[in-house]
Protein backbone atom coordinates (compact mmCIF):
# COMPACT_ATOMS: atom_id res chain seq x y z
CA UNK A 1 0.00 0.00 0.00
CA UNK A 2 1.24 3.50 -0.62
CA UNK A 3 2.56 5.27 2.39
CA UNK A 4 0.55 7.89 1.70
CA UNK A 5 -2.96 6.44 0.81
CA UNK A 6 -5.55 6.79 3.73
CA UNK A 7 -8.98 5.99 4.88
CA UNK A 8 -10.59 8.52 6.91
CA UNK A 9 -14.57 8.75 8.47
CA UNK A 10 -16.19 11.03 10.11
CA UNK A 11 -20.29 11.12 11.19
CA UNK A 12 -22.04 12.93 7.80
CA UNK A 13 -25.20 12.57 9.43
CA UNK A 14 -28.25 10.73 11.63
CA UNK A 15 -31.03 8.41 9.83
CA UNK A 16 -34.42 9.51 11.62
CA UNK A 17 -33.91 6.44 13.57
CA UNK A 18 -30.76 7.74 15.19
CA UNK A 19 -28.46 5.19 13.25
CA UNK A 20 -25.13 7.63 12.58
CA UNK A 21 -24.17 7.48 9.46
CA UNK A 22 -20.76 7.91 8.16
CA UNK A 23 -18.52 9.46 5.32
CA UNK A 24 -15.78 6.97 4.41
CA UNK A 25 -13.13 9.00 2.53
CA UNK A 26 -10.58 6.95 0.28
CA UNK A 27 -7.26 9.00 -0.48
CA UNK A 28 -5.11 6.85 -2.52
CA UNK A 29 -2.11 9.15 -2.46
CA UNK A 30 -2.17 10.13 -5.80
CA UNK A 31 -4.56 12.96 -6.26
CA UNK A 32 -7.77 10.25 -6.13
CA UNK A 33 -9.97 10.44 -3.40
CA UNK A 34 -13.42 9.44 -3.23
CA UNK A 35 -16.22 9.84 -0.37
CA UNK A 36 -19.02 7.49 0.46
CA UNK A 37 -21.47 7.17 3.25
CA UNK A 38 -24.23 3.90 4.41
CA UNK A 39 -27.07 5.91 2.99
CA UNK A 40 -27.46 3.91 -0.45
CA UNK A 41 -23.87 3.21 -0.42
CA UNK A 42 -24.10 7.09 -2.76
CA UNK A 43 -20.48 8.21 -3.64
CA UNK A 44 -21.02 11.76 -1.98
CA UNK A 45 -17.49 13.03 -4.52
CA UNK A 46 -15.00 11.97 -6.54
CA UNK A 47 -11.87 14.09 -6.28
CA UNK A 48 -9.83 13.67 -9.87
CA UNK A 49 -6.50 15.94 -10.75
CA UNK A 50 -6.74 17.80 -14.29
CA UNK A 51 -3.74 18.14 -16.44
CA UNK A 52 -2.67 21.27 -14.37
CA UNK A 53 -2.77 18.66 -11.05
CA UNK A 54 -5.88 20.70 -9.70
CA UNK A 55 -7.84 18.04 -8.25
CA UNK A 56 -11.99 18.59 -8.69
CA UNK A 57 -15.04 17.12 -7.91
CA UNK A 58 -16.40 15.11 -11.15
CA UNK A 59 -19.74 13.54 -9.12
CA UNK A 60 -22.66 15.47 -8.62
CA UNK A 61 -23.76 15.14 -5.31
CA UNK A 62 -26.23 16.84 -2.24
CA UNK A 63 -25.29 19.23 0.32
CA UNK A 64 -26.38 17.00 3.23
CA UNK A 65 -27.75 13.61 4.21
CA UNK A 66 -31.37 15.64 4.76
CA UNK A 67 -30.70 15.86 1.01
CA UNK A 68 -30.21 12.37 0.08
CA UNK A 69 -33.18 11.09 2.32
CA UNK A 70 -35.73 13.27 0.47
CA UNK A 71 -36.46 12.30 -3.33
CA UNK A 72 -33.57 12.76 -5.72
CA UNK A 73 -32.51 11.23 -9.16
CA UNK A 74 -30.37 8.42 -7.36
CA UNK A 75 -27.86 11.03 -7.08
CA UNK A 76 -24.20 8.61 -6.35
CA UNK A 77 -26.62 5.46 -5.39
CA UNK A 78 -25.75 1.67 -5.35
CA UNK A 79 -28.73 0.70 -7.81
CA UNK A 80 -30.94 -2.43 -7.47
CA UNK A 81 -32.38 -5.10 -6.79
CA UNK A 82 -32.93 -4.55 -10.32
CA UNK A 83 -31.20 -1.45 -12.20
CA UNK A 84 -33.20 0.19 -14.97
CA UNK A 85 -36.45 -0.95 -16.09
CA UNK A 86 -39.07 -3.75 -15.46
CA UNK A 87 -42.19 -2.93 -18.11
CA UNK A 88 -45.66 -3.56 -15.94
CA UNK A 89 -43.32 -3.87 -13.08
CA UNK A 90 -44.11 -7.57 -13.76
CA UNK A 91 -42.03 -10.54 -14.41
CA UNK A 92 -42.59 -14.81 -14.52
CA UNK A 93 -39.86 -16.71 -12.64
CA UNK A 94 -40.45 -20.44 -13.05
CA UNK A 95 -44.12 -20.17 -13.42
CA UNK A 96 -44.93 -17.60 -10.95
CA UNK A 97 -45.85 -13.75 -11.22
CA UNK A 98 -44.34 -11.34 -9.02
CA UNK A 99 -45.78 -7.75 -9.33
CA UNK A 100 -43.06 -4.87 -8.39
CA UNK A 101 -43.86 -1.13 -7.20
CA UNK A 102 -44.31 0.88 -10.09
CA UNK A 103 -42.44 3.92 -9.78
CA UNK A 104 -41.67 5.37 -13.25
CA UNK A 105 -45.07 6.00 -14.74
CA UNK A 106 -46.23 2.13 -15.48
CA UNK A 107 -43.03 0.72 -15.35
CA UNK A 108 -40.49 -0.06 -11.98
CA UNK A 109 -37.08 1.83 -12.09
CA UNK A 110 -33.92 0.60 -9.88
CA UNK A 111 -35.35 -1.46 -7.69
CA UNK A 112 -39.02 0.23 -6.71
CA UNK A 113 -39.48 3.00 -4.42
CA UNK A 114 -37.30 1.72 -1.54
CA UNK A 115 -34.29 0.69 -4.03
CA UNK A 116 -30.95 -0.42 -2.81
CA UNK A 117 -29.84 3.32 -2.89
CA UNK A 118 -32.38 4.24 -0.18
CA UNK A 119 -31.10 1.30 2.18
CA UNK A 120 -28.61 1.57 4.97
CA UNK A 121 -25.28 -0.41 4.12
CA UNK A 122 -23.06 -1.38 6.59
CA UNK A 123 -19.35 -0.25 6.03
CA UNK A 124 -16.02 -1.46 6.48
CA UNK A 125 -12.36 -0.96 5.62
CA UNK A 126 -10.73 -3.88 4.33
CA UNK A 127 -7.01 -4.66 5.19
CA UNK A 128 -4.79 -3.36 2.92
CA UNK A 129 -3.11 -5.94 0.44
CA UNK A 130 0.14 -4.75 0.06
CA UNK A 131 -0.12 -7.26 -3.25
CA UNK A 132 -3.01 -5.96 -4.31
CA UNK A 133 -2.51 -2.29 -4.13
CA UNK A 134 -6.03 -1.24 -3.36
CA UNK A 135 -7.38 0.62 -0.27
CA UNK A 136 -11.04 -0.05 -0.13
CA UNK A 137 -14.28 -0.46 1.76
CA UNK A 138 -16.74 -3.23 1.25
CA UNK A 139 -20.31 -2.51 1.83
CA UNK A 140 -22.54 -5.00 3.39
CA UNK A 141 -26.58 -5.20 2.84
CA UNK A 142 -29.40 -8.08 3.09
CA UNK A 143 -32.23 -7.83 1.05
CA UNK A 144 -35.42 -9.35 2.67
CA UNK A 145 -37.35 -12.18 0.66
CA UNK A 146 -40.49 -9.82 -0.45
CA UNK A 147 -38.96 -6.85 -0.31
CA UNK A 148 -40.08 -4.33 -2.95
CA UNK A 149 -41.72 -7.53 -4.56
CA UNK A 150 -38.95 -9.84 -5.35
CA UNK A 151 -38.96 -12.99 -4.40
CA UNK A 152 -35.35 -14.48 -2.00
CA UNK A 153 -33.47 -13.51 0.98
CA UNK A 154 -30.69 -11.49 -0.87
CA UNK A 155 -26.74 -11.13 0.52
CA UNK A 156 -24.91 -8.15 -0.98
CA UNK A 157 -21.48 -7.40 -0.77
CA UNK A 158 -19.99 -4.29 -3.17
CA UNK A 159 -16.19 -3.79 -2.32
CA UNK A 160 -15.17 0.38 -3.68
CA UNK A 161 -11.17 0.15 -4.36
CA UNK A 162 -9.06 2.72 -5.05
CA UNK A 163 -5.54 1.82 -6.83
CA UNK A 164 -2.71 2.66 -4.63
CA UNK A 165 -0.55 2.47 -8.50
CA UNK A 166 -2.71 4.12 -10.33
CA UNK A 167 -5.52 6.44 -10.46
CA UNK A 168 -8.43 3.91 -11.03
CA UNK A 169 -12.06 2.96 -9.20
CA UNK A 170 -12.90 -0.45 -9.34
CA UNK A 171 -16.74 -1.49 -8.12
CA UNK A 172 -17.03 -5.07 -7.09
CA UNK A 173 -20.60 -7.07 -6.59
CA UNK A 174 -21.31 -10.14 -5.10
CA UNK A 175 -24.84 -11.78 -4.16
CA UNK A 176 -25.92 -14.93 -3.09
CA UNK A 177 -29.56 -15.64 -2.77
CA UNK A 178 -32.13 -18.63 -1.01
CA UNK A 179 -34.50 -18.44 -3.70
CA UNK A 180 -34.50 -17.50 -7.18
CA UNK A 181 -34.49 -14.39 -8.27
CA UNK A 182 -34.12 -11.35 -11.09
CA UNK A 183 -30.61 -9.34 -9.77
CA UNK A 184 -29.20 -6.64 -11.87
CA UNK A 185 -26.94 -4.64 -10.23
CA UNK A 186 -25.38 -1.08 -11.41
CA UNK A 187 -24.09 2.35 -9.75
CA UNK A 188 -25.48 5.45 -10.78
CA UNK A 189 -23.19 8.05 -11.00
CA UNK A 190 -23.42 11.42 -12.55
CA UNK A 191 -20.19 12.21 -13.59
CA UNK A 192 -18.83 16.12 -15.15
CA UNK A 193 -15.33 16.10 -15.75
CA UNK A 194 -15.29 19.98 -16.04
CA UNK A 195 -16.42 19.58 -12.67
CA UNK A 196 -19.28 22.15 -12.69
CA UNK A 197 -21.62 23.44 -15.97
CA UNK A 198 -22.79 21.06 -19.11
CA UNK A 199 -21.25 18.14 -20.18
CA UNK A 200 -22.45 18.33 -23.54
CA UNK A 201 -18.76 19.28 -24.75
CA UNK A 202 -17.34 15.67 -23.38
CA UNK A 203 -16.29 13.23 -25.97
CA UNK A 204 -17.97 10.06 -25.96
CA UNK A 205 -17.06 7.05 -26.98
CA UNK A 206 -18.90 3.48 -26.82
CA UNK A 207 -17.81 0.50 -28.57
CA UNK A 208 -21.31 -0.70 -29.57
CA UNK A 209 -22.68 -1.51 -32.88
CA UNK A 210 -26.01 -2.00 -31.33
CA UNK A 211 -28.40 -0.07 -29.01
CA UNK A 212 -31.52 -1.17 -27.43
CA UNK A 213 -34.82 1.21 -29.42
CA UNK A 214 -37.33 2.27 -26.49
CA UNK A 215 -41.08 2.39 -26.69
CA UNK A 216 -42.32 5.86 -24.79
CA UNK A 217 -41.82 4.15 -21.63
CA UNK A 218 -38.71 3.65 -22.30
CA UNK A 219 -38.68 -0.12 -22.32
CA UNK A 220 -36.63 -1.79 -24.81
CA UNK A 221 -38.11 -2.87 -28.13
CA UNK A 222 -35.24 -5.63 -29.20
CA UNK A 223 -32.14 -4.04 -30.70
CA UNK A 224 -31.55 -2.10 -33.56
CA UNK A 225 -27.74 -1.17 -35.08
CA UNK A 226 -26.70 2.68 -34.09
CA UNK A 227 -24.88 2.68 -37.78
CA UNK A 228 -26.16 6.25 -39.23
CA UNK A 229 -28.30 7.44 -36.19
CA UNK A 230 -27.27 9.72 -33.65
CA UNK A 231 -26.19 6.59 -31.35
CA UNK A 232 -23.46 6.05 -33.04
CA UNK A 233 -20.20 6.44 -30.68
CA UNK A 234 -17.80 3.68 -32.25
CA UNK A 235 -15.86 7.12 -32.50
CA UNK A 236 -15.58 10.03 -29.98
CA UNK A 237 -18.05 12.32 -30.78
CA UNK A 238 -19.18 15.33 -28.75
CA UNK A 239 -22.08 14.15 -26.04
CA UNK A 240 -23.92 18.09 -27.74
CA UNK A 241 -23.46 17.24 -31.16
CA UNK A 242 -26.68 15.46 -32.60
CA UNK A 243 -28.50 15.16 -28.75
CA UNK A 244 -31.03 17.59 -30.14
CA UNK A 245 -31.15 15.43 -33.73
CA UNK A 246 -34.65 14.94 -34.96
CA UNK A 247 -34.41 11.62 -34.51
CA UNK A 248 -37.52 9.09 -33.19
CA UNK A 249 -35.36 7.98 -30.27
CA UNK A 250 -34.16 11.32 -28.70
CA UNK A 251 -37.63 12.82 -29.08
CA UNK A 252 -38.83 9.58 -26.96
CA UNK A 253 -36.32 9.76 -24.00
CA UNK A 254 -35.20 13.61 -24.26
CA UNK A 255 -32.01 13.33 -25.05
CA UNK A 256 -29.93 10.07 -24.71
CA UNK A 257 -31.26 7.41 -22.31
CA UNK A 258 -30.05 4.11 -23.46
CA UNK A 259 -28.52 1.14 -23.43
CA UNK A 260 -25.43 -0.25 -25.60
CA UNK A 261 -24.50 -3.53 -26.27
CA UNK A 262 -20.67 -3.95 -25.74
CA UNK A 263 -18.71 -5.49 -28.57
CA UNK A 264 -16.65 -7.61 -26.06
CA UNK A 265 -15.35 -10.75 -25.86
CA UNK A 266 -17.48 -12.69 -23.27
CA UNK A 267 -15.13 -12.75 -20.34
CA UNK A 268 -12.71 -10.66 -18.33
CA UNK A 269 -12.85 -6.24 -18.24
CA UNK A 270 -14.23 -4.73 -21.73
CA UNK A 271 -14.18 -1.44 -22.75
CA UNK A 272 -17.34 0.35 -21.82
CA UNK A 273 -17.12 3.79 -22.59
CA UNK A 274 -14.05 6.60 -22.85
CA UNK A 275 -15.00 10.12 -21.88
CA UNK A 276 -12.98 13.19 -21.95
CA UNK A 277 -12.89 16.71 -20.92
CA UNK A 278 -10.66 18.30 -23.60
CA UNK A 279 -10.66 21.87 -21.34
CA UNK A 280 -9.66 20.28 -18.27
CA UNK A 281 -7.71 17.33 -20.10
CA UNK A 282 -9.29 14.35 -17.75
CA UNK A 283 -10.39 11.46 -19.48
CA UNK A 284 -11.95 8.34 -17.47
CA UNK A 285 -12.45 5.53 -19.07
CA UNK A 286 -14.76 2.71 -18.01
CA UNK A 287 -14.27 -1.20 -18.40
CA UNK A 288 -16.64 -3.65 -17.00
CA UNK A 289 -17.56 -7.74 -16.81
CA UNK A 290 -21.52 -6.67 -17.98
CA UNK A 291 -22.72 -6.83 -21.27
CA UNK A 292 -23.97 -3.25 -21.80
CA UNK A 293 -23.90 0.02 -20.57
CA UNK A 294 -27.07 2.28 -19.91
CA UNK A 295 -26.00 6.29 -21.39
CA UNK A 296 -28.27 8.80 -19.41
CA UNK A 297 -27.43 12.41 -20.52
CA UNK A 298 -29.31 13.70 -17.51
CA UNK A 299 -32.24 14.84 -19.80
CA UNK A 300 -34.66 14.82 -16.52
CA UNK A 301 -32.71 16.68 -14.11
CA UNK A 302 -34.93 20.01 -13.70
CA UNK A 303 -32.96 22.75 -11.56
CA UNK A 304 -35.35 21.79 -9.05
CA UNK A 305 -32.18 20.53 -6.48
CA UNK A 306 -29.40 21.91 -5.33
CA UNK A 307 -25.78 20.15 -5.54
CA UNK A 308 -23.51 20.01 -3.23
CA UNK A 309 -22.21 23.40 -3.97
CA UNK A 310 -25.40 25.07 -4.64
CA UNK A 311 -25.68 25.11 -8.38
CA UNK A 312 -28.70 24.62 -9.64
CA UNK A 313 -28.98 20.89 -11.58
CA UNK A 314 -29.91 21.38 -14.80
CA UNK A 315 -30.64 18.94 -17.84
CA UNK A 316 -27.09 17.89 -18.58
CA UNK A 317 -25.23 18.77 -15.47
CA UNK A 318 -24.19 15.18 -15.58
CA UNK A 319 -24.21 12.16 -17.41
CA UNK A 320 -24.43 8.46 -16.12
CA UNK A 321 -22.44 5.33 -17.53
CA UNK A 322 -24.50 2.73 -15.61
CA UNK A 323 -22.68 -0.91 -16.72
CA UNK A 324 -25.45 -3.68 -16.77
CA UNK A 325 -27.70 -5.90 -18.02
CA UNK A 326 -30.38 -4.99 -20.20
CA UNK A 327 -33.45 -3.15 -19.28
CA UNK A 328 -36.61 -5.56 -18.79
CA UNK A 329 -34.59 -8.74 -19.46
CA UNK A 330 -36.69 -11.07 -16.79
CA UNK A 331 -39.21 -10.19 -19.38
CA UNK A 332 -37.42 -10.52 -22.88
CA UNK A 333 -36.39 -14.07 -23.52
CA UNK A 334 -33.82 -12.93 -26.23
CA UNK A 335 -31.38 -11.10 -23.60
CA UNK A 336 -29.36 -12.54 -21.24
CA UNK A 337 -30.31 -13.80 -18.56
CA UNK A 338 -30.81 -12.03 -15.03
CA UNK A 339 -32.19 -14.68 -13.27
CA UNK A 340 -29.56 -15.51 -9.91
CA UNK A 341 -30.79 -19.43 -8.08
CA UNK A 342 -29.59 -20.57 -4.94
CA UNK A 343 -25.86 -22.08 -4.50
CA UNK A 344 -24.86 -19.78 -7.34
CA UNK A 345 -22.85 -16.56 -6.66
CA UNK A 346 -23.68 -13.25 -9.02
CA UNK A 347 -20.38 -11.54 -9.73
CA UNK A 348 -19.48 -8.06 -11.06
CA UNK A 349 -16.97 -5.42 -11.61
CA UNK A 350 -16.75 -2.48 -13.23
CA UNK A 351 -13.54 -0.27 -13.01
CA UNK A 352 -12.71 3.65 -13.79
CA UNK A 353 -9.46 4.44 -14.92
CA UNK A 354 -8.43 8.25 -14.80
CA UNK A 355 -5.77 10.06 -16.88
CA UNK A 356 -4.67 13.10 -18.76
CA UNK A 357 -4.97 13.34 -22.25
C-alpha cells in the first residue's frame, strides 16, 4: 500500500432512527480520493487531478444527508435489486408472477421506491493488500425475501477500491440468494469532468454496434444497429453534437437514455465507454464484466435541487455510464439472462481508470 494512501470517516449525518451514518473517505495518495457514506452506499465526490494537477469534484452530489433522504434522481446510489427498467413492473420466474412497485409512470425503475440506494449499508475498511494495491471499503446489505416484490433472501457485498498504483475505481458485486431471483446490479453516477456546468462538450465514446430502441416508456423494443443514427459512438463524438437530432429515439427519452451492447469478448474487463474533458484534459475511461452500458445524458434533471455546492442541476449537469444488463430482461427471452438461483454466486466489476490526455 502507498505510504501515503488513507482511509478517513467522520459522522455525515443521523437516519431519523438515530443510526449515525458515516462518510468513508478513500485518499489513494495520488490525487484520487473518493467519499461514500451507508445511505445507499451514494459516492457523496469523486476528487480527480486535471492536467494542471488541480484536483476537482467530477460527481454530482447533495449538500447533506437531509438531502439524500428526500427524493432525488439516485444522485451517487448503489442501484438495485434490479437497475433500470421492469415494463408492468411484472415478471414470470419459473411459473410464478411477481408484481413490483411501479415507480416510473407504469413501469419499476432501480429497484421500486425503496431501491438499494435508499437502504442503509453497513461499512467497512478492508485490510490493505500490500499485493493488491487497493485501499477499499466493502459494503454489506441483506435484502429481505419480499422486499419491494422480489422474491429471496438477498446477501450483498460491493467492495469500492481505489488503486494505490494508479488512479483507477474499481466497483465489485457479489450476491448470493435462497431463492430464485431477477438481480441486476449497477451504480449510478453522474459524472462532469469539467467539474461544474454542461457536459455536452465531453467526448464520448462506446464501442457498440447496437443499441436497445425504447417504446415511450422507455422499455426496450429488441435491438436495432446505431450505424447512421445519432447513437453512433464507435468514434468520440461530442455528447452536444446530434443530442437535439430529430431523430424518433431522442424525441422519446429527451435526449440520450439508453442502453449499448458492448462489442466484447465474453469474459474478463471490456471497454465500456471513454470520456474526456478536452478543457480540463481528464479522461476516465470505463471497463466492465456486464454486457452493456445504460448512457443517461441527464435529460430529466430540472434545476429543481441543489448540488452540493449550490448550483442549480440542470438537464445535462451530468451524465451516467450505468454498466449492466439490459433493461426488462426477466421479461425478454432474447437477452441474457438475469435470473440468480440458490448455490450460485452473481459476480461483477466495473472499473474507472483516470488520466490526462
Amino acid at each position: 500500500m502507498n505510504s501515503s494512501s488513507t482511509i478517513t470517516t467522520r459522522e455525515y449525518g443521523r437516519m431519523p432512527d438515530g443510526r449515525s451514518v458515516a462518510e468513508y473517505t478513500l485518499d489513494n495518495g495520488r490525487g484520487l480520493l473518493l467519499s461514500a457514506i451507508n445511505h445507499g452506499g451514494i459516492v457523496t465526490a469523486l476528487q480527480v487531478p486535471d492536467r494542471r494537477g488541480h484536483s476537482g469534484n467530477i460527481v454530482l452530489g447533495l449538500p447533506s444527508l437531509a438531502d439524500y433522504l428526500g427524493p432525488h434522481p439516485h444522485l451517487g446510489t448503489i442501484v438495485g435489486r434490479y437497475a433500470n427498467r421492469i415494463a408492468g413492473g411484472r415478471f414470470t420466474l419459473d411459473g410464478v408472477a411477481h408484481q413490483l412497485p411501479l415507480n416510473n409512470g407504469a413501469n419499476s425503475l432501480h429497484g421500486g421506491h425503496q431501491g438499494f440506494g435508499t437502504r442503509f449499508w453497513q461499512i467497512e475498511p478492508v485490510p490493505a493488500d500490500s499485493a493488491v494495491g487497493d485501499i477499499a471499503i466493502e459494503l454489506r446489505y441483506t435484502s429481505a425475501d419480499g422486499e419491494e416484490g422480489f422474491p429471496g433472501e438477498l446477501e450483498v457485498t460491493v467492495r469500492y477500491a481505489l488503486s494505490t498504483r494508479e488512479n483507477t475505481w474499481r466497483i465489485d458485486y457479489r450476491a448470493v440468494t435462497d431463492r430464485p431471483t431477477v438481480l441486476n446490479l449497477s451504480h449510478h453516477d453522474y459524472f462532469n469532468l469539467a467539474g461544474e456546468g454542461a457536459v455536452l462538450d465531453h467526448r464520448l465514446t462506446i464501442p457498440a454496434s447496437r443499441y436497445c430502441p425504447v417504446d415511450a416508456g422507455l422499455i426496450p423494443l429488441g435491438l436495432a444497429p446505431v450505424a447512421g443514427t445519432p447513437f453512433d459512438f464507435r468514434t468520440a463524438m461530442p455528447i452536444g453534437a446530434r443530442i437535439d437530432a430529430p431523430h424518433e429515439q431522442l424525441r422519446v427519452a429527451g435526449g440520450y437514455d439508453h442502453n449499448w451492447v458492448l462489442d466484447r469478448e465474453p469474459a474478463g474487463l471490456a471497454l465500456a465507454a471513454r470520456l474526456e474533458h478536452p478543457p480540463s484534459g481528464r479522461v476516465m475511461e470505463v471497463r466492465t464484466t456486464e454486457p452493456a452500458v445504460q448512457f443517461y445524458s441527464g435529460n430529466f434533471l430540472d434545476g429543481s435541487l441543489r448540488g452540493a455546492d449550490g448550483e442549480s442541476l440542470r438537464r445535462g449537469a451530468g451524465l451516467c455510464l450505468e454498466t449492466q444488463h439490459y433493461p426488462d430482461s426477466p421479461n425478454q427471452p432474447d437477452f441474457p439472462s438475469t435470473v440468480l438461483r440458490p448455490n450460485e454466486v452473481f459476480s461483477s466489476s466495473t472499473l474507472h481508470r483516470f488520466g490526462i490526455a
